[in-house]
C-alpha atoms as a PDB file:
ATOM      1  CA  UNK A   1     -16.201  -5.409  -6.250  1.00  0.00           C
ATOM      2  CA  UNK A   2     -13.251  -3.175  -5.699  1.00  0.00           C
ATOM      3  CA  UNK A   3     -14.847   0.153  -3.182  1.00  0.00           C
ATOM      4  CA  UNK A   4     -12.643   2.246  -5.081  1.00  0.00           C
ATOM      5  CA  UNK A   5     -12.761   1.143  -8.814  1.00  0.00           C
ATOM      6  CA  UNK A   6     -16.423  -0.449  -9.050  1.00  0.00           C
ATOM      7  CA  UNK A   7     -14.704  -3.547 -10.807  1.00  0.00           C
ATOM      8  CA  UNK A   8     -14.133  -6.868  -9.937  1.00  0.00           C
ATOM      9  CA  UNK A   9     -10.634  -7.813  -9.354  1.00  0.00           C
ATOM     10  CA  UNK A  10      -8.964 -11.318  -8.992  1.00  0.00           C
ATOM     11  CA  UNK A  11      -8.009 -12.540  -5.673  1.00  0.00           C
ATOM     12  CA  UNK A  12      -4.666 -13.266  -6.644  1.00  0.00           C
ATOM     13  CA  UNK A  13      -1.227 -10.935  -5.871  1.00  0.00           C
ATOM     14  CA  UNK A  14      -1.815  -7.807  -8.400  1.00  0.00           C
ATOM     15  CA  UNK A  15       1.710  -6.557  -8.556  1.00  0.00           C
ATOM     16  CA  UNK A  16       5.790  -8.008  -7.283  1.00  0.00           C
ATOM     17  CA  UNK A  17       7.050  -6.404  -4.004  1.00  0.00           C
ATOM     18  CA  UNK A  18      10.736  -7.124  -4.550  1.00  0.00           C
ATOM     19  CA  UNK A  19      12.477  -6.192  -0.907  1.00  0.00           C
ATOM     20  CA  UNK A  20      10.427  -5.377   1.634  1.00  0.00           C
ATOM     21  CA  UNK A  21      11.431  -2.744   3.910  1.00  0.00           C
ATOM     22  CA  UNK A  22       9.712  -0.586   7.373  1.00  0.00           C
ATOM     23  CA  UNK A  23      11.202   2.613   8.443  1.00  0.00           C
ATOM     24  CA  UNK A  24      11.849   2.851  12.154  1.00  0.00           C
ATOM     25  CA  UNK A  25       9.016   5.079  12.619  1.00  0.00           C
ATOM     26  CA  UNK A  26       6.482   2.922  10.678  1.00  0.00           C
ATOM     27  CA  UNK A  27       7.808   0.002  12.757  1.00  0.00           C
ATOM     28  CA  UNK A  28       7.010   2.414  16.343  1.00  0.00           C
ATOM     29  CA  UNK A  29       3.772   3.381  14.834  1.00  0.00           C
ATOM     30  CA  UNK A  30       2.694  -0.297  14.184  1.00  0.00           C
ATOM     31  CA  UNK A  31       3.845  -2.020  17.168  1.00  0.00           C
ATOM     32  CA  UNK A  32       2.047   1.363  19.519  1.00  0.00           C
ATOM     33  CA  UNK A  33      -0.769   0.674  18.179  1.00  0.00           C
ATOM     34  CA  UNK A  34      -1.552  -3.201  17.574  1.00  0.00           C
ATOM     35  CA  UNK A  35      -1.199  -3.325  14.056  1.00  0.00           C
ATOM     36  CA  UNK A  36       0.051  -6.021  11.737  1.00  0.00           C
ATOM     37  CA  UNK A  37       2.174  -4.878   9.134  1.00  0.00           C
ATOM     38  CA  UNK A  38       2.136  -8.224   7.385  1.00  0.00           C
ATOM     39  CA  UNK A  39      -1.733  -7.605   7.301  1.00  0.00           C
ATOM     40  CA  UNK A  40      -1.262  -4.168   5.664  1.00  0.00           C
ATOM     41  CA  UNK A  41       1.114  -5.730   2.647  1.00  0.00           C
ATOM     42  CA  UNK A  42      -1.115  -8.163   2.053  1.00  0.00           C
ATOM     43  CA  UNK A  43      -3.857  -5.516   1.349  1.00  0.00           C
ATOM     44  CA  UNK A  44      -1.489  -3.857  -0.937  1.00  0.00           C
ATOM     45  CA  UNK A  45      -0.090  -6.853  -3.120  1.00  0.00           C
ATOM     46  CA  UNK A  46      -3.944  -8.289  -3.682  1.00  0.00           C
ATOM     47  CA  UNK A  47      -4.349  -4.921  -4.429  1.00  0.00           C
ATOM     48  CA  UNK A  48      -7.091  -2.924  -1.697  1.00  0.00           C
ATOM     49  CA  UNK A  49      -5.074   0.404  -1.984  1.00  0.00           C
ATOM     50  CA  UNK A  50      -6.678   1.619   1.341  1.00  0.00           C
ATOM     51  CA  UNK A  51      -7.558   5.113   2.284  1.00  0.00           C
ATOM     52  CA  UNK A  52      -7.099   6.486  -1.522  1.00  0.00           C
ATOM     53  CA  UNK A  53      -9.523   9.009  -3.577  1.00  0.00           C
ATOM     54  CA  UNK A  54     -10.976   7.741  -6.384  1.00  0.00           C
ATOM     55  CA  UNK A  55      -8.211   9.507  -8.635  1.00  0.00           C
ATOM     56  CA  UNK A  56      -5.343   7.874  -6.499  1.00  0.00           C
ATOM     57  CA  UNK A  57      -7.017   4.465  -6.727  1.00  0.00           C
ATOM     58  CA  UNK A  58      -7.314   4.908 -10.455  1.00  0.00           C
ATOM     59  CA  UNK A  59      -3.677   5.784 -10.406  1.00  0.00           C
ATOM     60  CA  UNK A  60      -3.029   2.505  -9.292  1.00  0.00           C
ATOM     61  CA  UNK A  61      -4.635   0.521 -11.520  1.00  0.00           C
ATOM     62  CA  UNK A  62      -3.222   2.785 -14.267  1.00  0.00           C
ATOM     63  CA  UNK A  63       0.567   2.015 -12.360  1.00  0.00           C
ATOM     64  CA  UNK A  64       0.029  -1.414 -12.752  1.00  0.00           C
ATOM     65  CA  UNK A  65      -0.676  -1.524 -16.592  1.00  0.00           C
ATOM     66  CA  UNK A  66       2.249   0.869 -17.083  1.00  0.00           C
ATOM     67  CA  UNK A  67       5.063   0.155 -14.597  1.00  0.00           C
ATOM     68  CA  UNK A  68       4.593   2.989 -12.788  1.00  0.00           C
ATOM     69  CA  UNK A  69       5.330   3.290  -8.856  1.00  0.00           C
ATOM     70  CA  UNK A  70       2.317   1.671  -6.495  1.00  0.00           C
ATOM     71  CA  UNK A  71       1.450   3.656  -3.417  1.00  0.00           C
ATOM     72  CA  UNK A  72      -1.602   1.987  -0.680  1.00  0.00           C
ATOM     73  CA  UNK A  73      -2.211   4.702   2.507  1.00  0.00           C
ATOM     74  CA  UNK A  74      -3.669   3.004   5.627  1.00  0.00           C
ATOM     75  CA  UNK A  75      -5.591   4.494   8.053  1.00  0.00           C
ATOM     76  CA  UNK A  76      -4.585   3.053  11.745  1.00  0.00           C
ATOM     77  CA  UNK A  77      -5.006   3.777  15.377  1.00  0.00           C
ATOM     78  CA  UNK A  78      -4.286   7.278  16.774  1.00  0.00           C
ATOM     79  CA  UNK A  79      -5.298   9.098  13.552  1.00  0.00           C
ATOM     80  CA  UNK A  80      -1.779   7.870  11.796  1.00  0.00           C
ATOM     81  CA  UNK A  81      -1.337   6.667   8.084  1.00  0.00           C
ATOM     82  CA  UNK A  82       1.126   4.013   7.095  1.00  0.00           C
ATOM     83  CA  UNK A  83       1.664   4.471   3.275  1.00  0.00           C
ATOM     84  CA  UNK A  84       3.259   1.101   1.217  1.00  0.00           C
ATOM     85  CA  UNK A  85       5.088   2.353  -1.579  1.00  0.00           C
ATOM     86  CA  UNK A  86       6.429  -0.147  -4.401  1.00  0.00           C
ATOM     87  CA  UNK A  87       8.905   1.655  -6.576  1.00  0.00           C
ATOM     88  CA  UNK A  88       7.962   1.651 -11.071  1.00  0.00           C
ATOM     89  CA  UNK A  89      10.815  -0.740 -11.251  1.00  0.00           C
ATOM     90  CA  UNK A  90       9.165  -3.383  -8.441  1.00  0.00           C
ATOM     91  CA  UNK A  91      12.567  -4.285  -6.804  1.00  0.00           C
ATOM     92  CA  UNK A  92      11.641  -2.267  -3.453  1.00  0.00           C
ATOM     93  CA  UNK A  93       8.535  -1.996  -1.711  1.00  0.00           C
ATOM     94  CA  UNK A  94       8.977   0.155   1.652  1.00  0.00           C
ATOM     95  CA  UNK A  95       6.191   0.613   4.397  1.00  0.00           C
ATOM     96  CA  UNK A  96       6.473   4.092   6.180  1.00  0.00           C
ATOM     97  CA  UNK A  97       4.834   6.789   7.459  1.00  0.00           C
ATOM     98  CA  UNK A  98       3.813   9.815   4.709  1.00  0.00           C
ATOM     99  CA  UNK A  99       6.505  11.889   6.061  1.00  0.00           C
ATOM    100  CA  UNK A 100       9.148   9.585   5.397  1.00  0.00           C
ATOM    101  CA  UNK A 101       8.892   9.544   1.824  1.00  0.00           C
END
């Protein structure tokens, strides 16, 4: 069961990340604090959005059905959020931090 839907969901990749990119700061933020950005995509493609409200989660789901951009925010060390953003038209998928976008 999904924390933030109530449903089940398949264990399978939920969504295409096309390129992959990190902003510089995302890339500082992860490597100060131990974190695995690989670990953080995965999340996001199998689709555990993260740190969302219900609504946001929803969103999601609703994103997926329609084409509509993806957006997963993780809470990490140090109080700081790395957001994963994959664009409506799934060619780009960028990891940064919220005030990069």
């Amino acid at each position: 069961m999904s924390p933030s839907t109530g449903r089940t969901r398949a264990s399978g990749p939920r969504l295409e990340l096309g390129k992959v990119t990190i902003t510089d700061a995302a890339t500082a933020a992860l490597e100060r604090t131990g974190t695995e950005g690989v670990l953080l995509l995965a999340r996001h493609l199998h689709g555990n959005w993260g740190d969302l409200c219900e609504q946001d989660a929803l969103q999601n789901e609703l994103a997926l059905l329609l084409g509509l951009r993806v957006l997963s925010c993780y809470a990490i060390a140090d109080g700081i959020r790395i957001w994963i953003v994959t664009e409506a038209d799934r060619k780009t998928t960028t990891i940064m931090l919220p005030d990069g976008y």
